[in-house]
Protein backbone atom coordinates (compact mmCIF):
# COMPACT_ATOMS: atom_id res chain seq x y z
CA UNK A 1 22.79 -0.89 11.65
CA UNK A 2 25.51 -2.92 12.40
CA UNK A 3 25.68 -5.00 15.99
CA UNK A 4 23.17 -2.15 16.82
CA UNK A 5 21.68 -4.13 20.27
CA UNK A 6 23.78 -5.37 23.43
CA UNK A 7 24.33 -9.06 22.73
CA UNK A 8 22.27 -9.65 19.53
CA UNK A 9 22.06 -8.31 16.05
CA UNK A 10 19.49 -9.03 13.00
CA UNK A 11 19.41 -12.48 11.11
CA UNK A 12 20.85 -11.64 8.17
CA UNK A 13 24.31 -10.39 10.32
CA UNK A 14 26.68 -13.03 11.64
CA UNK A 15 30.86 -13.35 12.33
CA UNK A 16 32.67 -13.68 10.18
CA UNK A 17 33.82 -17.88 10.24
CA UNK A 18 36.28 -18.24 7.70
CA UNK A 19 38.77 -16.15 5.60
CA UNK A 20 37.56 -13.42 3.05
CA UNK A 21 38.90 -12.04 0.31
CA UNK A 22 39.76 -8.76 1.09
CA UNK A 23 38.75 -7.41 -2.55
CA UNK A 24 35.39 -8.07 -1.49
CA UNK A 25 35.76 -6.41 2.24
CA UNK A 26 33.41 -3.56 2.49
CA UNK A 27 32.28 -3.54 -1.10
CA UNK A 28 28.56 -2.32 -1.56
CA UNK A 29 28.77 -2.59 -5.09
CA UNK A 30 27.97 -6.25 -4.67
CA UNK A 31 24.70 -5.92 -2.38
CA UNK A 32 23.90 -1.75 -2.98
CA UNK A 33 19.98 -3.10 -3.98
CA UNK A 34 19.39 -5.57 -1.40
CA UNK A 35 20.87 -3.72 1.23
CA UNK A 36 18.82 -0.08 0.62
CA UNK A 37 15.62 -2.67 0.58
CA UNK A 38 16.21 -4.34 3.56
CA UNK A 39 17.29 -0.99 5.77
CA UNK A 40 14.69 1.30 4.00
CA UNK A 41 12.08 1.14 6.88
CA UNK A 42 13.03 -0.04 10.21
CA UNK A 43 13.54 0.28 13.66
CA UNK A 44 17.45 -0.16 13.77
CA UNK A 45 17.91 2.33 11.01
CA UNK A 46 15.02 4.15 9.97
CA UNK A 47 13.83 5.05 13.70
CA UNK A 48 17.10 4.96 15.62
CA UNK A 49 20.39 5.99 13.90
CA UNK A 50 18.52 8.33 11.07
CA UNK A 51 16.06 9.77 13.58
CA UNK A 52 19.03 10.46 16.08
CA UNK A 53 21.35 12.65 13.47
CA UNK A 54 17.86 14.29 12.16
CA UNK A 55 17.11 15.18 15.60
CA UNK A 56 20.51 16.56 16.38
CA UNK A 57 20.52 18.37 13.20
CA UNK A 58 17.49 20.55 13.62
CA UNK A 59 16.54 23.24 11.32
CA UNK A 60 18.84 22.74 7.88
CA UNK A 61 16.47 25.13 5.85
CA UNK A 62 18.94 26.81 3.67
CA UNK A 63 21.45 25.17 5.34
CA UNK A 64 24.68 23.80 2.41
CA UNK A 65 25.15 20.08 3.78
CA UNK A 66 27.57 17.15 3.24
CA UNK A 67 25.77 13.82 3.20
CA UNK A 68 29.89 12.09 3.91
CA UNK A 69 28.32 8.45 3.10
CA UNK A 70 25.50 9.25 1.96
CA UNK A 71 24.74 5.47 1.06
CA UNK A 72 21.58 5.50 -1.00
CA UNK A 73 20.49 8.80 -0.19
CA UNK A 74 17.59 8.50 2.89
CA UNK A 75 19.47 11.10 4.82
CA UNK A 76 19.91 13.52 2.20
CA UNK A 77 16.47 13.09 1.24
CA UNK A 78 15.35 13.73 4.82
CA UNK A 79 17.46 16.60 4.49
CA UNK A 80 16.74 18.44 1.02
CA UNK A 81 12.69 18.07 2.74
CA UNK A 82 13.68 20.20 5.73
CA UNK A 83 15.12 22.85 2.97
CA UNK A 84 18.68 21.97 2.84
CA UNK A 85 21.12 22.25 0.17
CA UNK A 86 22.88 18.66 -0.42
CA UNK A 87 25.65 17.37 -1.90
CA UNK A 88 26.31 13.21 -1.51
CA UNK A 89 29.11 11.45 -1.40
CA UNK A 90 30.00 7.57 -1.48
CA UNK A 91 32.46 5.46 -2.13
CA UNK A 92 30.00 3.13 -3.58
CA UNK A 93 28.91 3.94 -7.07
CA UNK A 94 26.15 0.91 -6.51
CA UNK A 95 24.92 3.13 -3.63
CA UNK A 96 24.89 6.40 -5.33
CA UNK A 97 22.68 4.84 -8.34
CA UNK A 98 20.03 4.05 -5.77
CA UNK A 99 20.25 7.08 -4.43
CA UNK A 100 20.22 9.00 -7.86
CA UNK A 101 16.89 7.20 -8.54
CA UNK A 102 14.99 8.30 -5.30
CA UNK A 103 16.64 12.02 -5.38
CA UNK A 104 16.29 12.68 -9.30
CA UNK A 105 19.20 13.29 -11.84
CA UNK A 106 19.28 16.94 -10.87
CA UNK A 107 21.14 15.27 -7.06
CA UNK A 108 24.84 15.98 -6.59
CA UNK A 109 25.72 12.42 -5.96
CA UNK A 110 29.59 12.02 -6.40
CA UNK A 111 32.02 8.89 -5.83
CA UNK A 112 34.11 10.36 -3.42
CA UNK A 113 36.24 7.33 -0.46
CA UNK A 114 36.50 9.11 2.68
CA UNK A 115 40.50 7.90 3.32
CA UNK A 116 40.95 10.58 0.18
CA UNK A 117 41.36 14.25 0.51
CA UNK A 118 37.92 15.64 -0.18
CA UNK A 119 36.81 17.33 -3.85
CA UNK A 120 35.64 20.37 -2.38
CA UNK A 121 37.09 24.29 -1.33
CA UNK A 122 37.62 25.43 2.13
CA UNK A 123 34.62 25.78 3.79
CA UNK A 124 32.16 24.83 1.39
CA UNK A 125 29.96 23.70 3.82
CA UNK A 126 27.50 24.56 6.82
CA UNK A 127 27.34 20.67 7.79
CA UNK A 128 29.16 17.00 7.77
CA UNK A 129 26.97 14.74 8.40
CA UNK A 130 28.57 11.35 8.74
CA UNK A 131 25.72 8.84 9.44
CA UNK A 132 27.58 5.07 10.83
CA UNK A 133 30.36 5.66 8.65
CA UNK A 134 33.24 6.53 10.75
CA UNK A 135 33.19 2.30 11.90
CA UNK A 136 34.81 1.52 8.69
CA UNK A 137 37.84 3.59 9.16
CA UNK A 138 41.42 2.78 10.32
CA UNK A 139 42.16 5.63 10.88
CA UNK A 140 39.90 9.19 11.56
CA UNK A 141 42.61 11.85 11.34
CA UNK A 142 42.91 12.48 7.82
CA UNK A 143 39.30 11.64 7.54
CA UNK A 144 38.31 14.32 10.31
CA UNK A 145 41.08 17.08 8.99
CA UNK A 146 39.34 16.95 5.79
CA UNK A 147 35.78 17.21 7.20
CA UNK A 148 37.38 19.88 9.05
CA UNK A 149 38.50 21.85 6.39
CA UNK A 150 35.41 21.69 4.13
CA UNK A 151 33.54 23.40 7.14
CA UNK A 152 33.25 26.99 7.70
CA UNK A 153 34.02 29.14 10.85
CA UNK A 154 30.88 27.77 13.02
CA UNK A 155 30.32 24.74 11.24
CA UNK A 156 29.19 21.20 12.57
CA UNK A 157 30.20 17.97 12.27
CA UNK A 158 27.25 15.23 12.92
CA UNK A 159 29.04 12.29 13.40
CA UNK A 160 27.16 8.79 14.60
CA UNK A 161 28.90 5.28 14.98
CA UNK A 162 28.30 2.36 16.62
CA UNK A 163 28.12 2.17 19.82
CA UNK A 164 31.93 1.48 21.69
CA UNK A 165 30.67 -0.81 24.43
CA UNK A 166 28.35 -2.73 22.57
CA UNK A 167 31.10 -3.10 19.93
CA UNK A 168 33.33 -4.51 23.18
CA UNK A 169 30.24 -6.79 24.31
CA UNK A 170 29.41 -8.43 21.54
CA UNK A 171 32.84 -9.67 20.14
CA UNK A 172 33.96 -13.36 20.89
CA UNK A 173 36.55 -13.80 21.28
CA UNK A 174 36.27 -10.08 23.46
CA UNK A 175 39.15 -7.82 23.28
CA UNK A 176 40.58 -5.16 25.23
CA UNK A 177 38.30 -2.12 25.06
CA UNK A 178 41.16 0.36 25.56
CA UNK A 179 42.66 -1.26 21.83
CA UNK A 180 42.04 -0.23 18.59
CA UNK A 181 40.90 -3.10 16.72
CA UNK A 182 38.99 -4.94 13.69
CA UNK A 183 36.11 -7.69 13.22
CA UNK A 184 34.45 -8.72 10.40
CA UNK A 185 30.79 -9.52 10.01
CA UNK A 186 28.92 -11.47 7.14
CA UNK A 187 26.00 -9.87 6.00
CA UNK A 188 23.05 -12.44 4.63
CA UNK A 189 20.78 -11.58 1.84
CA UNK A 190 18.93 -13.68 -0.90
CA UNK A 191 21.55 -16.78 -0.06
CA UNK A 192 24.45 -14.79 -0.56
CA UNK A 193 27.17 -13.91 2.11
CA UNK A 194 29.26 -10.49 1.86
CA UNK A 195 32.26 -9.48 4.11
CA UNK A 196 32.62 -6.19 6.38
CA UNK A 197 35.22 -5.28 8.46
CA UNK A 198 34.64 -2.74 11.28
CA UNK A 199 36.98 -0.87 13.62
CA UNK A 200 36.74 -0.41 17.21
CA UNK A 201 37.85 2.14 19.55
CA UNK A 202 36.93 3.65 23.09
CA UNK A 203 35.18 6.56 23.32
CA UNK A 204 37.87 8.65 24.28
CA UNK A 205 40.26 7.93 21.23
CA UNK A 206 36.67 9.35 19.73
CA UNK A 207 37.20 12.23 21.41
CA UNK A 208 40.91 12.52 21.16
CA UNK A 209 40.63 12.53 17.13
CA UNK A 210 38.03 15.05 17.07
CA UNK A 211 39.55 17.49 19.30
CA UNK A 212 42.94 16.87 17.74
CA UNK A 213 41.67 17.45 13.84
CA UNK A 214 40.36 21.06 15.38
CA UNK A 215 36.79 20.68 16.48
CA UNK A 216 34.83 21.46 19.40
CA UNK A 217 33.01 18.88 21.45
CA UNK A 218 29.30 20.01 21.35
CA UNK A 219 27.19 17.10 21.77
CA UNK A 220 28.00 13.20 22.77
CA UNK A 221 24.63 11.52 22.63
CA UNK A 222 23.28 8.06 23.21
CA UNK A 223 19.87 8.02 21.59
CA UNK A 224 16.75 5.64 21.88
CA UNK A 225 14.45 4.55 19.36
CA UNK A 226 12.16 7.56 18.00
CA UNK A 227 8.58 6.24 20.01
CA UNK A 228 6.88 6.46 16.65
CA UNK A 229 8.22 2.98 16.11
CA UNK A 230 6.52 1.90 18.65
CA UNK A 231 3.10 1.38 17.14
CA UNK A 232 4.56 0.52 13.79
CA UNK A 233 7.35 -2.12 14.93
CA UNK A 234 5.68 -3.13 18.10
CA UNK A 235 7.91 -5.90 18.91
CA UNK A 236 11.39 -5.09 17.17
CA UNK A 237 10.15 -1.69 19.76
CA UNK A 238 10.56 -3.89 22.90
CA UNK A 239 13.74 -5.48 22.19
CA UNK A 240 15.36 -2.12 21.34
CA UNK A 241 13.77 0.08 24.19
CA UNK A 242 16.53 1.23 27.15
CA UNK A 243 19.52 -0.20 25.45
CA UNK A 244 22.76 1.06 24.18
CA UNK A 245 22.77 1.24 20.51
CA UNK A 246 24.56 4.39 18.80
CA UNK A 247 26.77 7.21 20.32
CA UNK A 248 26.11 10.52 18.00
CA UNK A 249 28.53 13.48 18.02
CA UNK A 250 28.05 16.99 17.08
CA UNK A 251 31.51 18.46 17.34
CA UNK A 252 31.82 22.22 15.81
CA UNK A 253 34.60 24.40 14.25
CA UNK A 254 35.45 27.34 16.50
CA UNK A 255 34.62 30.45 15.11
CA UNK A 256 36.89 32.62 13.70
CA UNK A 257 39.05 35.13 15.75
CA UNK A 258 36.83 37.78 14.37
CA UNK A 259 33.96 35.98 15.71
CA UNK A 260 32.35 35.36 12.10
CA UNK A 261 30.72 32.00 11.69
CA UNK A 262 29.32 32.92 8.30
């Protein structure tokens, strides 16, 4: 959800104005409950980034899928609906405990930090999907390799982030959009502030780290706001309608030579 209009965000995000300590950087632990409450049912997330990597996604039914961030599970309980098979992982155990409460103890929920090799065979599954996770990372290639190599012949990455250019807009001081760099935001809730640091790159170092971990560019979208929101957040509708928001990949591993994609 993060910076997720040109030139505005919600009231509970704001810059970063003074040093943090960088134990607490990124840690969902600290705000897991208040955070799945406050994102549970809104335009920003509920209607625009989940309904975008749904939509791309299409028919999962028996489908063996990696929820990579799975947060507090609203994805992979979108997805075990449509028929998939799920597995979850977060760095977060704070996360995963929501999540284990709204998908049952029967969920594979693991803690599992993306810089880390993965804790799963070759080509274990169908799908990746990586909802607005990707942000938080450095650096993608040993990230993406591993996503790669959990992924069959024929597999797909879903991959969404936030957008580059309103990432570029919306800093101030604004830096070069052709630079990898870092801000960090302060997210607001019940009186207490808690640090995240994003990273920033142009769309074609995007591209560049897919295509150089192995996959195939499918899909580069830029999706709008699912118009069911529109009746149920009427106003937050407005604001978001005909801007940039999200950019939402589906890159796929080539099939094998002997044209099997399992």
């Amino acid at each position: 959800m993060e910076r997720a209009i040109a030139g505005s965000h919600p009231a509970w995000i704001s810059p970063a104005t003074h040093p943090v300590d960088p134990e607490q950087v990124n840690n969902y632990d600290n705000f897991a409950e208040a955070y799945s409450a406050e994102t549970e049912n809104n335009v920003l997330n509920e209607y625009w980034a989940r309904s975008s990597v749904m939509a791309l996604a299409g028919d999962v039914a028996g489908r063996r899928i990696l929820d990579a961030g799975c947060g507090s599970g609203p994805l992979s309980a979108a997805l075990r609906e449509r028929g998939a098979e799920v597995t979850g992982i977060d760095a977060s155990a704070g996360m995963l405990a929501v999540a284990r409460r709204r998908l049952g103890e029967d969920a594979d929920l693991r803690v599992a930090d993306l810089r880390d090799p993965l804790p799963f065979a070759d080509g274990a599954f169908d799908d990746v999907i990586a909802s607005l996770v990707l942000h938080y990372l450095e650096d993608w290639g040993p990230t993406l390799a591993e996503m790669r190599r959990v992924l069959r012949p024929g597999g797909r990455l879903i991959a969404s982030v936030n957008h580059p250019f309103v990432e570029h807009l919306t800093q101030d001081p604004r830096p070069s959009y052709l630079a990898n760099t870092s801000y960090t935001d302060e997210w607001t809730f019940d009186g207490r502030s808690f640090p995240l640091t994003f990273w920033c790159r142009p769309l074609h170092a995007m591209t560049d780290a897919f295509t150089a971990a192995g996959f195939r560019l499918s899909v580069i979208s830029e999706p709008q706001p699912d118009p069911a929101a529109r009746e149920l957040f009427p106003e937050e509708f407005r604001e978001c309608e005909g801007k940039l928001a999200f950019l939402v990949f589906v890159v796929e591993v080539p099939p094998s030579a002997a044209g099997s994609d399992g």
